[in-house]
C-alpha atoms as a PDB file:
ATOM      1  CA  UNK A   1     105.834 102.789 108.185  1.00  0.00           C
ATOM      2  CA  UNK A   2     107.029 103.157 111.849  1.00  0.00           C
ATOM      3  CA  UNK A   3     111.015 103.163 112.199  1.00  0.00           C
ATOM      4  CA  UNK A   4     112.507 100.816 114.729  1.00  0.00           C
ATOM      5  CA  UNK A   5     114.029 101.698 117.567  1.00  0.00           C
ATOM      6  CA  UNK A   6     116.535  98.780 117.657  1.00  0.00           C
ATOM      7  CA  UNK A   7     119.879 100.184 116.524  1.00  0.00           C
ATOM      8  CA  UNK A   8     120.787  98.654 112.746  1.00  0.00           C
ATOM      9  CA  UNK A   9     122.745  95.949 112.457  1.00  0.00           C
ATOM     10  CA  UNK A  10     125.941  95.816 110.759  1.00  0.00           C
ATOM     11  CA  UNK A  11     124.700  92.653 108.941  1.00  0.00           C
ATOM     12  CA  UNK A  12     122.648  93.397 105.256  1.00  0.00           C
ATOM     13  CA  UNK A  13     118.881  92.015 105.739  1.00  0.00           C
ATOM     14  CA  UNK A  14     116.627  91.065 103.045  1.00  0.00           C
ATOM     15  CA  UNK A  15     112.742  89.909 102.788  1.00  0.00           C
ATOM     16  CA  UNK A  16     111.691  87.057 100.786  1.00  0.00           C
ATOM     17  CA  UNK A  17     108.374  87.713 100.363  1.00  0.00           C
ATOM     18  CA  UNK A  18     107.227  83.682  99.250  1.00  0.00           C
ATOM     19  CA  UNK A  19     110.823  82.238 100.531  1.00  0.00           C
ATOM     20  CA  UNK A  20     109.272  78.871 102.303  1.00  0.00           C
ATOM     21  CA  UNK A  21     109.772  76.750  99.344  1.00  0.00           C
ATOM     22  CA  UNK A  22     111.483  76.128  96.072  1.00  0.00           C
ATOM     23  CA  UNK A  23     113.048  79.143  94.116  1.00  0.00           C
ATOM     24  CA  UNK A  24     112.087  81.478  97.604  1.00  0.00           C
ATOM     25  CA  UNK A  25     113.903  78.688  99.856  1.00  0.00           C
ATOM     26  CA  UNK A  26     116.534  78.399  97.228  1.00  0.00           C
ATOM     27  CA  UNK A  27     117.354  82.484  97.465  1.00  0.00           C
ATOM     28  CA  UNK A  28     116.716  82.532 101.573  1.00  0.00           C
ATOM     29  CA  UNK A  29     119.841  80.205 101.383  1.00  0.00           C
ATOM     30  CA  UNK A  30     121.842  82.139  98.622  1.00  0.00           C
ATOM     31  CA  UNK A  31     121.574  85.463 100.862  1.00  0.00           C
ATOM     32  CA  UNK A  32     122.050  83.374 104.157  1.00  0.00           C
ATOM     33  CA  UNK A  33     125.758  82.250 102.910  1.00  0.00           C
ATOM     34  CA  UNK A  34     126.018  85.841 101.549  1.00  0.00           C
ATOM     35  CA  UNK A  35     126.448  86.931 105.185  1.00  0.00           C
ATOM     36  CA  UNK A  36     122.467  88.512 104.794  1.00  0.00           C
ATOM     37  CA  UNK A  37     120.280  88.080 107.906  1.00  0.00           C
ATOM     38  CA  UNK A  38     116.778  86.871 106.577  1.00  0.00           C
ATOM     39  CA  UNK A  39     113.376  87.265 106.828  1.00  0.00           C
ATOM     40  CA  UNK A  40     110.913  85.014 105.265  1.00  0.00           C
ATOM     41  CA  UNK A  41     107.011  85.374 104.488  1.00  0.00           C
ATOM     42  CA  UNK A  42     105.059  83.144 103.917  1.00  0.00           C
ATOM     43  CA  UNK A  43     101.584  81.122 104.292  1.00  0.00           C
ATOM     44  CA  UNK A  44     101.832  77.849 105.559  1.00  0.00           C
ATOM     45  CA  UNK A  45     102.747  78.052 108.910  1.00  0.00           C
ATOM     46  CA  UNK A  46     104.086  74.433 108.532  1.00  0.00           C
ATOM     47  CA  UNK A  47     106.304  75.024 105.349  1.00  0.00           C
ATOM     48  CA  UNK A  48     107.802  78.439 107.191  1.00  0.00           C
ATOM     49  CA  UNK A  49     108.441  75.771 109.812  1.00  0.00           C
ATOM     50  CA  UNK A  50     110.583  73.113 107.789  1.00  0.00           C
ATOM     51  CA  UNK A  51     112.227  76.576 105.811  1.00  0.00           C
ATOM     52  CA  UNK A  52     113.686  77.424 109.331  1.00  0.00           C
ATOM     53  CA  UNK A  53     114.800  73.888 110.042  1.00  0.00           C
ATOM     54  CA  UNK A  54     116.371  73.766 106.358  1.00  0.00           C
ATOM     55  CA  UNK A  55     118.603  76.879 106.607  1.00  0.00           C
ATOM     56  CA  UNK A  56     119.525  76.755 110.328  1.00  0.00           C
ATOM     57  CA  UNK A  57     122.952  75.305 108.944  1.00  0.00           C
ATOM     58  CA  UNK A  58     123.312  78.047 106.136  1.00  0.00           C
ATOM     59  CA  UNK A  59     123.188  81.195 108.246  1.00  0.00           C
ATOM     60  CA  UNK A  60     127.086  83.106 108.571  1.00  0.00           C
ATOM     61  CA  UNK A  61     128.461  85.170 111.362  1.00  0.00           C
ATOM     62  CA  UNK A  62     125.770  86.830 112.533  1.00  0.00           C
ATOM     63  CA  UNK A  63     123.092  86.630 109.934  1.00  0.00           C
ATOM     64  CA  UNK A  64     120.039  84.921 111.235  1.00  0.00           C
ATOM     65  CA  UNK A  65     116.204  83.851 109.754  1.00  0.00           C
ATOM     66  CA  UNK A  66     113.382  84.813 110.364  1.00  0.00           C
ATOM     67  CA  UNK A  67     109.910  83.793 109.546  1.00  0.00           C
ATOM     68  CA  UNK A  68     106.951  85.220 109.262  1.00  0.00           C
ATOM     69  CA  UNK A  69     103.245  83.902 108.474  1.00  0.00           C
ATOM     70  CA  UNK A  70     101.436  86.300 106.065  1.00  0.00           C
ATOM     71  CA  UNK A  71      99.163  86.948 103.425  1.00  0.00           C
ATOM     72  CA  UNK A  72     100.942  88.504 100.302  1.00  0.00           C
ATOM     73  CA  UNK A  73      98.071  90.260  99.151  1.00  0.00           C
ATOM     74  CA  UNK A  74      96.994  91.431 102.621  1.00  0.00           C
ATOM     75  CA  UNK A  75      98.207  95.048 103.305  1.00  0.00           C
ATOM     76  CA  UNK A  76      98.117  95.214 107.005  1.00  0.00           C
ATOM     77  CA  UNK A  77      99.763  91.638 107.479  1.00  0.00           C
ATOM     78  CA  UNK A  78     102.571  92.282 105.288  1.00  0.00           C
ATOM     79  CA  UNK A  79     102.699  95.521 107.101  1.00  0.00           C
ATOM     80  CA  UNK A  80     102.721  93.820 110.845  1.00  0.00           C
ATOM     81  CA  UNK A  81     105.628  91.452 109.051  1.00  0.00           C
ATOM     82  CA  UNK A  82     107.625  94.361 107.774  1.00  0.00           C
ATOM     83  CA  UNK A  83     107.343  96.215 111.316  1.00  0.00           C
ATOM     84  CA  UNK A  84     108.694  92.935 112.768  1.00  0.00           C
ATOM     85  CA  UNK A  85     111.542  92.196 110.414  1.00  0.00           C
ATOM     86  CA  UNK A  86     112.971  96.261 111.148  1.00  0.00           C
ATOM     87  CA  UNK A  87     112.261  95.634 114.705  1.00  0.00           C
ATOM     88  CA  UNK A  88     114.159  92.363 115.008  1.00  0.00           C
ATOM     89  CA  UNK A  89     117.047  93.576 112.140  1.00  0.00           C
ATOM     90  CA  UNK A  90     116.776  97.311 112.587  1.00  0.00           C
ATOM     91  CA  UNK A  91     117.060  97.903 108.920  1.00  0.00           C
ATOM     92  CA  UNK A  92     116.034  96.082 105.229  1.00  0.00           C
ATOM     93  CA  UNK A  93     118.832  96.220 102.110  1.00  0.00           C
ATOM     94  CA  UNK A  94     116.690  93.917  99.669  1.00  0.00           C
ATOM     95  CA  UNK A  95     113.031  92.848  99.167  1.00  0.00           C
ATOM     96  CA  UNK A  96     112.683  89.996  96.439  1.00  0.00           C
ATOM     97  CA  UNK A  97     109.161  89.393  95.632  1.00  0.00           C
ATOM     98  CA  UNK A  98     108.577  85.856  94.363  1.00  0.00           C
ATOM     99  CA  UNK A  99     104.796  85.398  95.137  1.00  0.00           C
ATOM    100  CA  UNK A 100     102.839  84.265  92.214  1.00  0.00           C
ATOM    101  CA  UNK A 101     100.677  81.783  90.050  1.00  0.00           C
ATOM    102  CA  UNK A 102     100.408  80.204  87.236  1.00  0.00           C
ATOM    103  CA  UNK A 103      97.892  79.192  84.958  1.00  0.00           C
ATOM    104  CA  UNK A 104      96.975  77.328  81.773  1.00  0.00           C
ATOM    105  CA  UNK A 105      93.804  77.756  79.218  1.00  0.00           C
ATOM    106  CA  UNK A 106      92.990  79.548  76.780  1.00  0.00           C
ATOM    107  CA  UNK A 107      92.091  83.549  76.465  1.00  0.00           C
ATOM    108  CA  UNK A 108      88.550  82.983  74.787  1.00  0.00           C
ATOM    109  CA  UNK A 109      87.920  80.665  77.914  1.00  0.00           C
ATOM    110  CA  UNK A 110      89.489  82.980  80.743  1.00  0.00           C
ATOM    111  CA  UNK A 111      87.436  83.635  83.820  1.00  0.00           C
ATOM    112  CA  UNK A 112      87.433  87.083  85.318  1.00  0.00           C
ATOM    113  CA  UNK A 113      87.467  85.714  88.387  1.00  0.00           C
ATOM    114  CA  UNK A 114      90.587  83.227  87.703  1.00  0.00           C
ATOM    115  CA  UNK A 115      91.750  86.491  86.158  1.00  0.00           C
ATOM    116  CA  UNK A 116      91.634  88.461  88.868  1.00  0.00           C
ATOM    117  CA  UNK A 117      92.905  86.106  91.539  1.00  0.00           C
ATOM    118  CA  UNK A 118      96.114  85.725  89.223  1.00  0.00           C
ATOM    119  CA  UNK A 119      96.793  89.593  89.483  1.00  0.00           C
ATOM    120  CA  UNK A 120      96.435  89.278  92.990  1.00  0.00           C
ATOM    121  CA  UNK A 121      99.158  87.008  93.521  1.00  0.00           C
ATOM    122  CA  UNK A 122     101.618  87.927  90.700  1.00  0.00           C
ATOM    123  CA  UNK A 123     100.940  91.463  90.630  1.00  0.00           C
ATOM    124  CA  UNK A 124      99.378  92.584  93.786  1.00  0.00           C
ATOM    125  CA  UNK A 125     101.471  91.114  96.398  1.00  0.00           C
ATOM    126  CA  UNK A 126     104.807  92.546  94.628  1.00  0.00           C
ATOM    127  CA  UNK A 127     102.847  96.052  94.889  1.00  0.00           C
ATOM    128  CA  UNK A 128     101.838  95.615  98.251  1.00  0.00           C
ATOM    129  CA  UNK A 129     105.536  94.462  99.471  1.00  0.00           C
ATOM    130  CA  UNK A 130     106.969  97.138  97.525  1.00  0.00           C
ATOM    131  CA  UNK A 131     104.808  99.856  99.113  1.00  0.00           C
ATOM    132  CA  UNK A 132     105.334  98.776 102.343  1.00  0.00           C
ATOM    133  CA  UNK A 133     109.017  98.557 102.459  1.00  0.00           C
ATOM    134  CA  UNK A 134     110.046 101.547 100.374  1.00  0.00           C
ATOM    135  CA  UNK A 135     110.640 103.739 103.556  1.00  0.00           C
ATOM    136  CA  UNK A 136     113.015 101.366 105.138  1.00  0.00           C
ATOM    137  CA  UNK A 137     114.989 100.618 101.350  1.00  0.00           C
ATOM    138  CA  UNK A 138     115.194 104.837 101.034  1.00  0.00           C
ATOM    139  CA  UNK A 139     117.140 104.809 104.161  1.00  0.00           C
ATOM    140  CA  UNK A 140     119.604 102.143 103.211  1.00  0.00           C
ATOM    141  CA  UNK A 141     119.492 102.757  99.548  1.00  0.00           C
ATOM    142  CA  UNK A 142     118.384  99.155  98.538  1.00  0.00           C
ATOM    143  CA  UNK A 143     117.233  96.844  96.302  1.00  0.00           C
ATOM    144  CA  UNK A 144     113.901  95.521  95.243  1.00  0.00           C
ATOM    145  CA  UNK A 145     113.833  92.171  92.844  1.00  0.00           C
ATOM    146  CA  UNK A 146     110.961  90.654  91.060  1.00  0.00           C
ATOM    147  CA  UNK A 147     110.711  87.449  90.218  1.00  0.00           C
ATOM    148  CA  UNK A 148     109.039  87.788  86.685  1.00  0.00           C
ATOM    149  CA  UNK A 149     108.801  85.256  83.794  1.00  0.00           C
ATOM    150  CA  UNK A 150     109.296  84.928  80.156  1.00  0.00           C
ATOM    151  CA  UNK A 151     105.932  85.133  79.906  1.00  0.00           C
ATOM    152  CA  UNK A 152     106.954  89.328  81.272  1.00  0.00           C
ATOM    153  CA  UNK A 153     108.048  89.565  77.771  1.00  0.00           C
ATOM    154  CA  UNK A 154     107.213  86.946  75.405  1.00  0.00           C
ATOM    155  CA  UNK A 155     103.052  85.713  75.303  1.00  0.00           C
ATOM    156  CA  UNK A 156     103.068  81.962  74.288  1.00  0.00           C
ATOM    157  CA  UNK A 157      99.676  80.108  73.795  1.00  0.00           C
ATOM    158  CA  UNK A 158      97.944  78.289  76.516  1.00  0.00           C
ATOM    159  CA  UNK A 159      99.273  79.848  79.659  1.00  0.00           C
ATOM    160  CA  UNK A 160      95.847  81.201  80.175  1.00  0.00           C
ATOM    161  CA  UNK A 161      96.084  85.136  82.371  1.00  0.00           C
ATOM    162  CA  UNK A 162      98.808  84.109  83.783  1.00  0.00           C
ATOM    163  CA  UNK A 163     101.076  85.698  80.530  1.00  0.00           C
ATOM    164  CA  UNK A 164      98.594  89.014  81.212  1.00  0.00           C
ATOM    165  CA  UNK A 165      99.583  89.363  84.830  1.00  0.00           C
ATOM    166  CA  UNK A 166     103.283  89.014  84.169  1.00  0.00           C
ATOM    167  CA  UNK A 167     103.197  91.772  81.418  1.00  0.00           C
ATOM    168  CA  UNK A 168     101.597  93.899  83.763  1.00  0.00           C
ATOM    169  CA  UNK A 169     104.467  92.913  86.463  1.00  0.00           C
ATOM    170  CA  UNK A 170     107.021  93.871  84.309  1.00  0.00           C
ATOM    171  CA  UNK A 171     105.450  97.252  83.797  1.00  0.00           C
ATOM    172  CA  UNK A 172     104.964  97.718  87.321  1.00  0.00           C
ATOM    173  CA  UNK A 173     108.923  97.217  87.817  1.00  0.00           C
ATOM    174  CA  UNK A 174     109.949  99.407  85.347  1.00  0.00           C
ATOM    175  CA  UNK A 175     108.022 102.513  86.133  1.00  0.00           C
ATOM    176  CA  UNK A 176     109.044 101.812  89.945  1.00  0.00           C
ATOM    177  CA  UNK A 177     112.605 101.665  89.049  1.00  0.00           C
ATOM    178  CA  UNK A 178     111.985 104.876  87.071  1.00  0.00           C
ATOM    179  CA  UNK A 179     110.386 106.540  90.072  1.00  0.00           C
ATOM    180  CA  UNK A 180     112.793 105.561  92.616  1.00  0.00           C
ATOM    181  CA  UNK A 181     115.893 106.028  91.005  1.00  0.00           C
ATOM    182  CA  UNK A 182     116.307 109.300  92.560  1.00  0.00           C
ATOM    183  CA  UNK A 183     116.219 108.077  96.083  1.00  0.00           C
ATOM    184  CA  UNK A 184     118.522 106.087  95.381  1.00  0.00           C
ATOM    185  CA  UNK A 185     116.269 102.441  95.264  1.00  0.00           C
ATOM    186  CA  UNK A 186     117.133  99.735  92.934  1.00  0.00           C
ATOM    187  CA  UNK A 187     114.160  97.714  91.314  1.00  0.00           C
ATOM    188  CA  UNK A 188     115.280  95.346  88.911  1.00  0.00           C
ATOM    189  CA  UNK A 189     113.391  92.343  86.974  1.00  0.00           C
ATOM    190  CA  UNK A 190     114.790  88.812  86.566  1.00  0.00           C
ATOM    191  CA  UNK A 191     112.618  86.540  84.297  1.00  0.00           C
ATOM    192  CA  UNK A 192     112.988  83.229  84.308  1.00  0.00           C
ATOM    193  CA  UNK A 193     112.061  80.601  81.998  1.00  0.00           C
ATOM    194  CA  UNK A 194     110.355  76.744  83.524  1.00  0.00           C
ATOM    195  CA  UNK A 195     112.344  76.292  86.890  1.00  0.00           C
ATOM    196  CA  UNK A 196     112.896  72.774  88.071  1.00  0.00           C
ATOM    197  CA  UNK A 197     110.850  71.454  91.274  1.00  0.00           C
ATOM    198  CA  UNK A 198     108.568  69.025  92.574  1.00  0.00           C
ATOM    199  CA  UNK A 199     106.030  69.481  90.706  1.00  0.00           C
ATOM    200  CA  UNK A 200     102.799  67.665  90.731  1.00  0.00           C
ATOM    201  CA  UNK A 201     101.565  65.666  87.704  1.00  0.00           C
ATOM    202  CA  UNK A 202      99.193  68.098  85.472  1.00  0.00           C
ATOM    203  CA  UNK A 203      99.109  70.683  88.370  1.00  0.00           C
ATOM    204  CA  UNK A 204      97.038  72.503  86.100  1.00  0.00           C
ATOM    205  CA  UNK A 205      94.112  70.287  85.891  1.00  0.00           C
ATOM    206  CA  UNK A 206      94.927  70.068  81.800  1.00  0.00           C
ATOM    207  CA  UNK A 207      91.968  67.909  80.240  1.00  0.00           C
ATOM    208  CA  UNK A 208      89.682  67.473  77.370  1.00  0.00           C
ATOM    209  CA  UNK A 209      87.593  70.023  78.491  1.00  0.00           C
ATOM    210  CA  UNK A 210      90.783  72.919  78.661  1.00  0.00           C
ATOM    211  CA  UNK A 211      90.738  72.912  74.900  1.00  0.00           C
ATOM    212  CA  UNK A 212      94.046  73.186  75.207  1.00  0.00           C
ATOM    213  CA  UNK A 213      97.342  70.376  74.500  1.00  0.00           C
ATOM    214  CA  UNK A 214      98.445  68.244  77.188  1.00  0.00           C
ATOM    215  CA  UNK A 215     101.689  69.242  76.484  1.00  0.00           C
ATOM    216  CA  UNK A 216     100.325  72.567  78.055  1.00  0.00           C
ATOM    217  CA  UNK A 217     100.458  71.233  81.497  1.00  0.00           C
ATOM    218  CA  UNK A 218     104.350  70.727  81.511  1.00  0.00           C
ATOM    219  CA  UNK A 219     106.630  73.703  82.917  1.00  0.00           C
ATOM    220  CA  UNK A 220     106.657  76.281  80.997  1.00  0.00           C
ATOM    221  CA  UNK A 221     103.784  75.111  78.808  1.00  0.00           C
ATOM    222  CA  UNK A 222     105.112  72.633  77.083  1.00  0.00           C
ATOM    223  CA  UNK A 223     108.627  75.065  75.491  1.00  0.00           C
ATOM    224  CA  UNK A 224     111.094  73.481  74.404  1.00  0.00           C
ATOM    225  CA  UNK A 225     113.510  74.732  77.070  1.00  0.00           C
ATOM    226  CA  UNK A 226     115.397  73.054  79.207  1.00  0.00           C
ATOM    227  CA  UNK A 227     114.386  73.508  83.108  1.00  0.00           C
ATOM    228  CA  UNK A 228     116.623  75.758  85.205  1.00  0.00           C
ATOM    229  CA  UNK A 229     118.142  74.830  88.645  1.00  0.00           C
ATOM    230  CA  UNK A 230     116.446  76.881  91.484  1.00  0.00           C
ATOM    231  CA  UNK A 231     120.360  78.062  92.082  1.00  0.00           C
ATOM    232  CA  UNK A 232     120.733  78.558  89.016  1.00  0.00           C
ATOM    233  CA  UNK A 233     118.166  81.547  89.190  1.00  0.00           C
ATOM    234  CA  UNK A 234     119.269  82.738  93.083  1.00  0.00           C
ATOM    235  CA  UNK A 235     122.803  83.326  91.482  1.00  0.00           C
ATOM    236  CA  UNK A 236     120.692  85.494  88.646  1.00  0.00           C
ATOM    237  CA  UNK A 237     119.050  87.278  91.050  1.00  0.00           C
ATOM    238  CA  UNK A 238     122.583  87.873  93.623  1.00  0.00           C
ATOM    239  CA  UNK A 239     123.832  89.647  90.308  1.00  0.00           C
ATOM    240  CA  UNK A 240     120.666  91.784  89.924  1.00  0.00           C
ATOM    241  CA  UNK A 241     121.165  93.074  93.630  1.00  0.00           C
ATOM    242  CA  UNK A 242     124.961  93.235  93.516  1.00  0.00           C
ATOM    243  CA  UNK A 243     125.769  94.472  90.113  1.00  0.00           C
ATOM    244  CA  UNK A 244     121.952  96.570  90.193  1.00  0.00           C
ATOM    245  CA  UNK A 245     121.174  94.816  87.076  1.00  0.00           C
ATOM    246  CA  UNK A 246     117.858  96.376  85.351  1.00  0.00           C
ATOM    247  CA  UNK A 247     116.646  93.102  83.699  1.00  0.00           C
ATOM    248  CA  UNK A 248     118.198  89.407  83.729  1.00  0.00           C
ATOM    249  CA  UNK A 249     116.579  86.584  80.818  1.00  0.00           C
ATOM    250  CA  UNK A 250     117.028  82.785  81.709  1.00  0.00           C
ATOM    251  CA  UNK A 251     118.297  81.412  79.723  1.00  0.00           C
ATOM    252  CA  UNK A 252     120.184  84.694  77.609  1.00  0.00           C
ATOM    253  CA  UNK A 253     119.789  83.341  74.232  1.00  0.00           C
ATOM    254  CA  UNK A 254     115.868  83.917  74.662  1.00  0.00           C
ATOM    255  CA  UNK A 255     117.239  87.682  74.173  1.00  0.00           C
ATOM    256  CA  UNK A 256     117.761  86.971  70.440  1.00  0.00           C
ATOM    257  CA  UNK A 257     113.882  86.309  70.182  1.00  0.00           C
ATOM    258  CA  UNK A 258     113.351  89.326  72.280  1.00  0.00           C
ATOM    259  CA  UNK A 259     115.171  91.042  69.962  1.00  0.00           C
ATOM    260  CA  UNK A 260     113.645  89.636  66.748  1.00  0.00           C
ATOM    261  CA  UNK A 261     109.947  90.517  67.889  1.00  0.00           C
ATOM    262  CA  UNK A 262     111.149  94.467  68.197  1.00  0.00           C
ATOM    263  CA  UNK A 263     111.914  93.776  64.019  1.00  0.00           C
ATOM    264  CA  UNK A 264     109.196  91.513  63.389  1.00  0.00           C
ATOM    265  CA  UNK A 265     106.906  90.535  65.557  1.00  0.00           C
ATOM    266  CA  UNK A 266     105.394  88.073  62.801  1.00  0.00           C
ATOM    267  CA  UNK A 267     108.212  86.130  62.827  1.00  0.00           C
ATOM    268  CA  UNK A 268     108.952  86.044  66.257  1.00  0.00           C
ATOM    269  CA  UNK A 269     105.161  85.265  66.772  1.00  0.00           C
ATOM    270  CA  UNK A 270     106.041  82.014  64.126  1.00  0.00           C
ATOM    271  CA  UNK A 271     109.511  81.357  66.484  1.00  0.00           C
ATOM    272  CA  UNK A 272     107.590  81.226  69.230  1.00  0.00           C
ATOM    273  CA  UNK A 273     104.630  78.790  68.004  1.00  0.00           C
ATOM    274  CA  UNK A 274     107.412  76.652  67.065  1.00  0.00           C
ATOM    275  CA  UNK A 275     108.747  76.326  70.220  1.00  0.00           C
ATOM    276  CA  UNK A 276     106.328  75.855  72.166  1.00  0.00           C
ATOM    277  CA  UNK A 277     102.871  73.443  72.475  1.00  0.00           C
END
């Protein structure tokens, strides 16, 4: 990746790579008020739009936002985005990866194809973002933070490859912390449980012919958690960057069941189908 020739600014900078709405919008203001001068990537040329609007009160000093239409899983768009950010900013302190997709079915049912979009936008894009900004976060020793899932840990019914692609985000996080220890990069993990939104009735497109509960289609497929604030998570994720935190559960006491399937994963497996559809 090209270096910019603008001189760095004494203001951090961070990428939100899916920062145009909800949790992303949410953590584009948390690092705004943090002083952080932002760069957001997105899509929807309209939503980037009303995220620029939304935060134009929110910036501090001299921290500023800016945003940026791309494809996630595109390597040389997320490339001509990163190019721009270090061109306008003149250097990049965080990346937080929050592009992904959910799902709901069954795993006897599971389409390849459904499979392999899923990867693309849970586990791709985070690879792709990762890749393309390490060169910049080596020179200012940084942080990367994915935005995993319980379902990075635990593998509740019903939530289709979705619970696949997350377990195979997780791994991706921890051998790239492992790798880039040495130079100095942070990559740490914060997995959240249901997060509260706007979201649309049975997104999911839950019916007879799923084969799966209609309790399935609620966040989080149907556990019996309570939903957490989209600031609630952002505040998760400050401490992940500030304190370097490896990995971060929402809500903690989901760590005792964590815990519980290292003794016994039957009885964690029995925990789990009790709590959940």
């Amino acid at each position: 990746m090209p270096s910019s020739n603008k001189p760095s600014s004494e203001n951090p900078a961070a990428i939100v790579s899916g920062g145009s709405s909800g949790l992303g919008l949410a953590l584009a203001r948390t690092l705004l008020r943090r002083g952080y001068s932002v760069t957001i990537l997105g899509r929807d040329a309209g939503r980037l739009a009303a995220a620029r609007e939304s935060l134009a009160a929110d910036a501090t000093g001299e921290a500023t936002v800016l945003t940026l239409q791309a494809d996630a899983t595109s390597q040389a768009e997320v490339q001509a985005a990163v190019d721009a950010h270090l061109e306008t900013h003149g250097r990049l302190d965080v990346l937080i990866n929050v592009v992904g997709r959910s799902d709901r079915g069954r795993i006897d049912s599971l389409k390849l194809e459904v499979l392999r979009d899923l990867f693309e936008a849970n586990v791709i894009s985070t690879l792709i973002a990762s890749q393309t900004c390490l060169p910049a976060l080596r020179q200012s020793r940084g942080v990367i933070v994915n935005i995993g899932s319980l379902a990075s840990r635990l593998a509740p019914r019903y939530l289709g490859g979705y619970v696949v692609a997350k377990h195979a985000l997780a791994g991706l996080s921890r051998q790239l912390r492992l790798e880039c220890e040495d130079d100095g990069v942070h990559v740490g993990l914060v997995c959240p449980g249901p997060i509260a939104g706007d979201h649309q009735p049975n997104r999911y497109g839950v019916d007879a012919a799923s084969n799966v509960p209609e309790s399935a289609a609620a966040p989080g497929g149907g556990a019996k958690l309570s939903q957490l604030s989209p600031d609630t998570v952002a505040a998760a994720v400050m401490r992940c960057i500030d304190d370097r935190k490896v990995e971060i559960l929402l809500p903690g006491k989901t760590r005792l069941l964590m815990l519980i399937g290292t003794i016994s994963p039957r009885l964690a497996d029995w925990i789990l189908s009790r709590k959940t559809s």
